[in-house]
Protein backbone atom coordinates (compact mmCIF):
# COMPACT_ATOMS: atom_id res chain seq x y z
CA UNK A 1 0.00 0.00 0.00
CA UNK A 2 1.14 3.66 -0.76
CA UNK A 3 0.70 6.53 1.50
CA UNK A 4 -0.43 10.13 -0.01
CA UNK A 5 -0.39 13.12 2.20
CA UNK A 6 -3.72 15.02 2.47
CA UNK A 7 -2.22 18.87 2.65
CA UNK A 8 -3.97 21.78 4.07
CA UNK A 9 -5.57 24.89 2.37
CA UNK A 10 -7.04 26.82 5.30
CA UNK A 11 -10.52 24.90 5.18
CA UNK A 12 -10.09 23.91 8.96
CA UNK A 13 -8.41 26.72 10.04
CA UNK A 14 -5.16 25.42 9.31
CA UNK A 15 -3.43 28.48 9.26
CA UNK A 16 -4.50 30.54 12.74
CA UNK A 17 -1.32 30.57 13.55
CA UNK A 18 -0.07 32.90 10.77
CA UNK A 19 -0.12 36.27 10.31
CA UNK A 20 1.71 36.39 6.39
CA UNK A 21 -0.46 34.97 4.07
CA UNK A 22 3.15 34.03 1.30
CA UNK A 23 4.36 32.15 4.92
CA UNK A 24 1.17 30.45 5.01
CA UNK A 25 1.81 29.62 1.28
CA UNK A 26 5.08 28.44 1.71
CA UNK A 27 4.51 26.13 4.59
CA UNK A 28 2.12 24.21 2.24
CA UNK A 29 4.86 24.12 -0.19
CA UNK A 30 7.12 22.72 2.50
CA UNK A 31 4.44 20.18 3.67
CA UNK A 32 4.29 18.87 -0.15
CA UNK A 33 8.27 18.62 -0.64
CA UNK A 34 8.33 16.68 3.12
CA UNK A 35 6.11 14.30 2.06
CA UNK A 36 8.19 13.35 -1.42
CA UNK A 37 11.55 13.54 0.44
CA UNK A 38 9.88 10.96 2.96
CA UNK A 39 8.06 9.05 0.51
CA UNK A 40 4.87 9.81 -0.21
CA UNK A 41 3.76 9.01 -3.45
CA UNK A 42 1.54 11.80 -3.55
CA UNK A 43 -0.23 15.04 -2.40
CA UNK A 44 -3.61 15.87 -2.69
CA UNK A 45 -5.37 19.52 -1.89
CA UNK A 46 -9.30 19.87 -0.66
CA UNK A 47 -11.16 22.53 -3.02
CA UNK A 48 -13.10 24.65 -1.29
CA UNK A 49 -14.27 28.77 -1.39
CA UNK A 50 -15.21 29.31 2.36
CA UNK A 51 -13.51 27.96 5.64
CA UNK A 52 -15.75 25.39 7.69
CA UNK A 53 -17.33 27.20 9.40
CA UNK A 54 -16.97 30.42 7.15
CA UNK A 55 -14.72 32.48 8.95
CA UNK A 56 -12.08 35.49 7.95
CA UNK A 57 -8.72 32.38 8.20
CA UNK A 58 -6.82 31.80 5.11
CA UNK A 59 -7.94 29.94 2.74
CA UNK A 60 -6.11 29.32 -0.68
CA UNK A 61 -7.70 28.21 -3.41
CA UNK A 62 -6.49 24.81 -4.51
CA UNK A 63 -5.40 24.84 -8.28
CA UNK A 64 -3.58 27.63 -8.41
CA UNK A 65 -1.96 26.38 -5.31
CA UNK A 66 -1.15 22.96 -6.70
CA UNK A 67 0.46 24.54 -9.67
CA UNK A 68 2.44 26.25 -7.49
CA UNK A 69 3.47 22.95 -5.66
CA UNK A 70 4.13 21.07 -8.95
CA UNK A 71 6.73 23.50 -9.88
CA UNK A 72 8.52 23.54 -6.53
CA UNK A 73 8.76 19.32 -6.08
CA UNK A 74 10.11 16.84 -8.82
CA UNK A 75 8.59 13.13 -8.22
CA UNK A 76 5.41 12.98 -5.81
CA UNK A 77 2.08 13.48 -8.08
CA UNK A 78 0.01 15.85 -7.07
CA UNK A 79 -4.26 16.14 -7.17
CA UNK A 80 -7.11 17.50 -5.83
CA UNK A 81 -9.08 15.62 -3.17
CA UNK A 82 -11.39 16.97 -4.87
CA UNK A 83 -12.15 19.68 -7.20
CA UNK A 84 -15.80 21.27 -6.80
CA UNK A 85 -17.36 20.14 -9.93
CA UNK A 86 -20.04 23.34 -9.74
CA UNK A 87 -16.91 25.67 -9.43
CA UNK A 88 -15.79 25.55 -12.70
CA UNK A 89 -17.05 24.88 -16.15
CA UNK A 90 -15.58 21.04 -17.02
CA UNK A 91 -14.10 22.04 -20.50
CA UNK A 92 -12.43 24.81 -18.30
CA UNK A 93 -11.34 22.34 -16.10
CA UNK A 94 -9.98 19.91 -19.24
CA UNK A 95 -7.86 22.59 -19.92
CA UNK A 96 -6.33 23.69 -16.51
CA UNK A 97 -5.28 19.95 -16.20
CA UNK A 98 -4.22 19.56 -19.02
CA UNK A 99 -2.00 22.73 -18.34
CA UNK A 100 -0.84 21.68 -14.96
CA UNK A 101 -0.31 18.05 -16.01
CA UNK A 102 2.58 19.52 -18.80
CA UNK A 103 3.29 21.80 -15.99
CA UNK A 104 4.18 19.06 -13.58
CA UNK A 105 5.74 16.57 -16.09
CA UNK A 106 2.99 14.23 -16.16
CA UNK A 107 2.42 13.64 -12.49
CA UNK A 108 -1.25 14.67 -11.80
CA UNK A 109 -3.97 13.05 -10.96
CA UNK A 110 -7.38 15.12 -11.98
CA UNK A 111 -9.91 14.23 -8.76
CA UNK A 112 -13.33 15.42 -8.92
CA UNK A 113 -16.67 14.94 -7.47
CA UNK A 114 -20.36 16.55 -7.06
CA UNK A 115 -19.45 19.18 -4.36
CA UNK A 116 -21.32 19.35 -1.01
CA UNK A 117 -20.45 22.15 0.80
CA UNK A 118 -23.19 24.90 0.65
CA UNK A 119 -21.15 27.82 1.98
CA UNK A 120 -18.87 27.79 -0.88
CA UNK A 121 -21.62 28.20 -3.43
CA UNK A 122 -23.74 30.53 -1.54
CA UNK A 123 -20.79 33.04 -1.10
CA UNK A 124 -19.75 32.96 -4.73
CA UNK A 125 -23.41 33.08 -6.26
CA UNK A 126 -23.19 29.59 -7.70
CA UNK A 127 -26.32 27.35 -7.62
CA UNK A 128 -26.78 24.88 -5.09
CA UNK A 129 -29.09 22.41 -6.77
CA UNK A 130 -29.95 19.22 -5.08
CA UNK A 131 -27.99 15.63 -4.72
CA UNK A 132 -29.50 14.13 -7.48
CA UNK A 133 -28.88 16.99 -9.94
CA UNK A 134 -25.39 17.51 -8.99
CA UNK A 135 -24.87 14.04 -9.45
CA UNK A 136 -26.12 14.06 -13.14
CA UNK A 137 -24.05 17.48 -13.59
CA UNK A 138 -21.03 15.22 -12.53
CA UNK A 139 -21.64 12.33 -14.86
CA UNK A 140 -21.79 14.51 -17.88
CA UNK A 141 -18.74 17.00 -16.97
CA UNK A 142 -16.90 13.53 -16.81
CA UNK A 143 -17.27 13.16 -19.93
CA UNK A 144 -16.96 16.24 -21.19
CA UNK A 145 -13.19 16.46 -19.61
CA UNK A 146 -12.31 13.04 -20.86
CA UNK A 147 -13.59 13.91 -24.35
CA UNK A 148 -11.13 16.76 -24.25
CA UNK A 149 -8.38 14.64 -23.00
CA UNK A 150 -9.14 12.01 -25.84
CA UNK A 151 -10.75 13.31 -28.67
CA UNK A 152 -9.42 15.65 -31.57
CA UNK A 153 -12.80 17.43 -31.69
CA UNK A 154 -15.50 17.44 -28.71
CA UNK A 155 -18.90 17.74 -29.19
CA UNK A 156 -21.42 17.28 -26.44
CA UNK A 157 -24.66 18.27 -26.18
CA UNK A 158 -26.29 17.04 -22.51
CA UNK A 159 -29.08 18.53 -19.58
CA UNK A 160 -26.49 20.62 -18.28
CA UNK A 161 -22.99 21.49 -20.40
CA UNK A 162 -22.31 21.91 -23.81
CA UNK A 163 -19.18 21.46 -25.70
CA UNK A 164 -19.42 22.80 -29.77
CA UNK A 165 -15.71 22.07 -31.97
CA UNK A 166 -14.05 22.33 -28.96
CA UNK A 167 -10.29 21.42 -29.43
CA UNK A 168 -8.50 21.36 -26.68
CA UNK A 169 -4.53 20.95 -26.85
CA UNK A 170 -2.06 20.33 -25.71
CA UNK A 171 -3.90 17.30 -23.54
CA UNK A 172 -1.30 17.26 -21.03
CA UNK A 173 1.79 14.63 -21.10
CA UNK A 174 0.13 11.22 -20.20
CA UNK A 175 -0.74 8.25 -22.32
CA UNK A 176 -3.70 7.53 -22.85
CA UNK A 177 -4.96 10.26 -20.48
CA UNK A 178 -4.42 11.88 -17.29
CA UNK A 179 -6.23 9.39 -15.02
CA UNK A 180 -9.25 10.41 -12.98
CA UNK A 181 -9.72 9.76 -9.36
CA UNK A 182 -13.76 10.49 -9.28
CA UNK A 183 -14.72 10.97 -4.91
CA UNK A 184 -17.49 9.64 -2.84
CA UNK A 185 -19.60 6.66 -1.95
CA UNK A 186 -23.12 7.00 -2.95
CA UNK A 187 -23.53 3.13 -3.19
CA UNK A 188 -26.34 3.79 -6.53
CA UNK A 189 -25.21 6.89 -7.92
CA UNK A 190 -21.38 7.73 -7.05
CA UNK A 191 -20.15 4.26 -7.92
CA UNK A 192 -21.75 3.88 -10.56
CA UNK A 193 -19.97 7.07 -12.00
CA UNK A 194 -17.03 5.59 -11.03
CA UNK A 195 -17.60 2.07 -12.59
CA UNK A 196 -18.15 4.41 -15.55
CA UNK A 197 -15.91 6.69 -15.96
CA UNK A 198 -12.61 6.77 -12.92
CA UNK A 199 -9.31 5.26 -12.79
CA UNK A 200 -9.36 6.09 -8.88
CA UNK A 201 -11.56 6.29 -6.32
CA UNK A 202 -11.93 7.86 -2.84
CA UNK A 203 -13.77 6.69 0.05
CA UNK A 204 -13.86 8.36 4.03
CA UNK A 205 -15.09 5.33 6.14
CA UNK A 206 -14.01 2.83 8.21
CA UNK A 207 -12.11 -0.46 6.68
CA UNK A 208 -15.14 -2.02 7.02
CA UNK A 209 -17.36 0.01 5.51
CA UNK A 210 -14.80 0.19 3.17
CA UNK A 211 -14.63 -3.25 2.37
CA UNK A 212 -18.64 -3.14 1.99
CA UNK A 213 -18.74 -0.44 -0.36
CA UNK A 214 -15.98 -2.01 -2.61
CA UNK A 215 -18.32 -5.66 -3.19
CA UNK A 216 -20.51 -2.97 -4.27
CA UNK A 217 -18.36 -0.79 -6.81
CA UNK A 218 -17.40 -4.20 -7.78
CA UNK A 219 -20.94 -5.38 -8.82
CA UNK A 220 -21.15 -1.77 -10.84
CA UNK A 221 -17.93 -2.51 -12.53
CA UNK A 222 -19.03 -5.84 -13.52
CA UNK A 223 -22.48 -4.11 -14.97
CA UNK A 224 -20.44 -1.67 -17.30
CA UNK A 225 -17.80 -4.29 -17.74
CA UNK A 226 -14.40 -3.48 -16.33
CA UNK A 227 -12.45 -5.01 -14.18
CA UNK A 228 -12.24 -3.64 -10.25
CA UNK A 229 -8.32 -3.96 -10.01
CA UNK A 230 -8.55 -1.50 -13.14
CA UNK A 231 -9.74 1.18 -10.50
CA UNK A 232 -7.05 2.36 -8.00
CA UNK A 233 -8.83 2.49 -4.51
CA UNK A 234 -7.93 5.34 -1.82
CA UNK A 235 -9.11 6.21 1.38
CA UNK A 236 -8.70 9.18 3.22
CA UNK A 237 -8.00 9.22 6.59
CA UNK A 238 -6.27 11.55 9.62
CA UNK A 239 -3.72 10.16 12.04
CA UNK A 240 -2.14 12.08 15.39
CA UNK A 241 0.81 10.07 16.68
CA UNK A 242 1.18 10.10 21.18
CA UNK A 243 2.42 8.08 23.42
CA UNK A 244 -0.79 6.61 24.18
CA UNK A 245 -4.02 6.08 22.78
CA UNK A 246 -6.18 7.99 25.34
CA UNK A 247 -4.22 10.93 24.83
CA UNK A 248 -4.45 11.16 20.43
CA UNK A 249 -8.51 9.86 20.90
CA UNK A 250 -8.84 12.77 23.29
CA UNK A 251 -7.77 15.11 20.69
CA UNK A 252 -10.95 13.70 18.53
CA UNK A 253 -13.53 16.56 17.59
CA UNK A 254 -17.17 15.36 17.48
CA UNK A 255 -17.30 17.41 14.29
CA UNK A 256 -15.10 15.08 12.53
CA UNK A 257 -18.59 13.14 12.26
CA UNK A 258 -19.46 15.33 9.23
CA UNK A 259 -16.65 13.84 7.14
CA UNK A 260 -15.67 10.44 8.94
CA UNK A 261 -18.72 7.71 9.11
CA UNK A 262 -19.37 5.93 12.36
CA UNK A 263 -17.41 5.67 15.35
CA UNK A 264 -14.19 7.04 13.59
CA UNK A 265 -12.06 7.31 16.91
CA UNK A 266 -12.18 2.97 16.51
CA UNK A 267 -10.73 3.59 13.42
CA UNK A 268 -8.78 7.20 12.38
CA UNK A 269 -4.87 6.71 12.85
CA UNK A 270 -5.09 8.34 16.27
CA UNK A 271 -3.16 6.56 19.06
CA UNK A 272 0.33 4.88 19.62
CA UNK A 273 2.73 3.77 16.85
CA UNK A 274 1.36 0.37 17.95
CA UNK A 275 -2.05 1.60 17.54
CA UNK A 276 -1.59 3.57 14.06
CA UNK A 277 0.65 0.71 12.47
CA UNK A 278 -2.36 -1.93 13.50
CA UNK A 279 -4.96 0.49 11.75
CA UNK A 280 -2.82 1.07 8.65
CA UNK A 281 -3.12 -2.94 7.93
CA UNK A 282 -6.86 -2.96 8.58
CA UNK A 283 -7.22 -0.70 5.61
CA UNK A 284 -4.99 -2.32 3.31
CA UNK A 285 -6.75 -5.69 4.26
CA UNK A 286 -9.61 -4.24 3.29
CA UNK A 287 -8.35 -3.48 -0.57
CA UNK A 288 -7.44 -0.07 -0.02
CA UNK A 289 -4.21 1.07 -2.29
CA UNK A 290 -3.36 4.24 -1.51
CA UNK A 291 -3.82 5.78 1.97
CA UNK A 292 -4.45 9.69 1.88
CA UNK A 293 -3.12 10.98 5.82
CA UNK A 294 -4.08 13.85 6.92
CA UNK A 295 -2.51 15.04 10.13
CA UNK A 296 -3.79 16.80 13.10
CA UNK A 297 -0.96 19.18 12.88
CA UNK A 298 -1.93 19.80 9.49
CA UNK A 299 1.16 22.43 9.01
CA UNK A 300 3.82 20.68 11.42
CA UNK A 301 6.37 18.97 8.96
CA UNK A 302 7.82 16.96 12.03
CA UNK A 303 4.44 15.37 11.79
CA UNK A 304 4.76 14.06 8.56
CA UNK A 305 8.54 12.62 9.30
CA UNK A 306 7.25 10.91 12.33
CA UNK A 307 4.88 9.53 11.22
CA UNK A 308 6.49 8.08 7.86
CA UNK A 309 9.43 6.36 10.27
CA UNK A 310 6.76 4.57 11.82
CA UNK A 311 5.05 3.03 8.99
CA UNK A 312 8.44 1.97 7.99
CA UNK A 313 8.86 4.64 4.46
């Protein structure tokens, strides 16, 4: 199993502690060229307009960011975990990724998904349409992008986007495409899209549930005809290293609920190196390739190191 790093913008407040927003900026950059000199195989930034809750803190916006972080490291990919779909038109978005993947010598990995969080689209007057239309919004931007990535000429009519002659070069540096890591785990909607359409996808759940929801990507997948091992699976997950397990779980917010299902302190990579290592090997038991860590100390680079001798990088 590989280990990504999960990096912070300023959604969770991340950066209270500064006071220059280019030193907030840099530390990021820091965080990303940590991770690759430890041996991460990649980085992945959350896409997001407002802090949670909406605040006045920092908050970077994640592509132009990632560009930045692409220029400044040489081997780890880098990705969004994810980009907003309802942010951005999707032949816009073929075209920054195809930008940043030249940019970054082939290394990214495009993620996307529906969007969910309200404040961002309130605050910068986009539509906040229901679950089910954001959802069919997502399927079709799919393949709008990968139309662009593939195709000389796209032309796309659907419900929601539009694409007339559109060429769309250069389409970045990887063959056949830049893969697509496509977030979430709506068991009739969201995996189905990904059966579809993703080379990678992202679930936030215990290894269990985990384990559940992959029988059931697997029985999409067999609908539309692929093979499961042809889809990379990642989980995303947030570990705090102590010297006991008491002490980490206490550092637990109940508000972690919103983005972690169930009881996520039995789970989350909070606790002893005993505790963390035992965890790491219940996800990759339960098929899980790639483990995206996000850390407590979201900006602490010491965090990252400590945490990568344990797991044996």
């Amino acid at each position: 199993m590989k280990f990504n790093l999960f990096l912070p913008t300023g959604f969770g407040a991340d950066f209270a502690a500064f006071s220059d927003p280019a030193q907030a900026a840099e530390r990021v950059i820091q965080l990303a060229q940590t991770a690759e000199a430890v041996g991460f195989s990649e980085v992945w930034l959350p896409d997001h307009l407002q802090t949670i809750p909406p605040s006045a803190g920092y908050l970077f916006e994640a592509w132009t960011l990632l560009t930045a972080i692409a220029r400044e490291t040489t081997t780890v990919r880098v990705g969004q975990l994810v980009t907003g779909n309802g942010y951005r038109n999707p032949a816009l978005q073929a075209k920054m990724a195809s930008t940043l993947d030249a940019l970054s010598a082939g290394r990214l990995t495009f993620g996307i998904g529906a969007g969910w969080y309200q404040p961002d689209y309130d605050a910068f007057g986009y539509e906040f349409p229901a679950a089910g239309q954001r959802l069919r919004e997502l399927r079709e931007a799919v393949q709008v992008i990968q139309s662009l990535w593939t195709e000389e000429v796209t032309n796309f009519s659907g419900e929601f986007y539009t694409a007339k002659n559109a060429y769309a070069e250069p389409k970045g540096v990887q063959e056949p495409r830049i893969p697509m890591m496509i977030a979430g785990g709506g068991e009739k909607v969201t995996l189905r899209i990904v059966a579809e359409f993703a080379d990678a996808c992202n679930l936030m759940t215990s290894p269990a549930e985990i384990e559940r929801k992959l029988r059931i990507l697997r029985r999409h997948a067999d609908e539309v005809g692929r093979d499961l091992d042809s889809i990379r699976v990642t989980a995303t997950t947030a570990a705090l290293l102590s010297g006991s397990d008491e002490e980490a779980q206490g550092q637990l917010h109940p508000g972690m609920g919103a983005f972690y299902a169930g009881d996520f302190a039995s789970y989350l990579l909070y606790g002893t190196a005993e505790t963390v290592q035992a965890r790491v090997k219940a996800y990759e038991k339960a098929g899980v390739d790639e483990l995206v860590v996000g850390f407590h100390h979201s900006t602490d680079p010491d965090a990252i190191r400590e945490f990568a001798e344990v797991i044996g990088l």
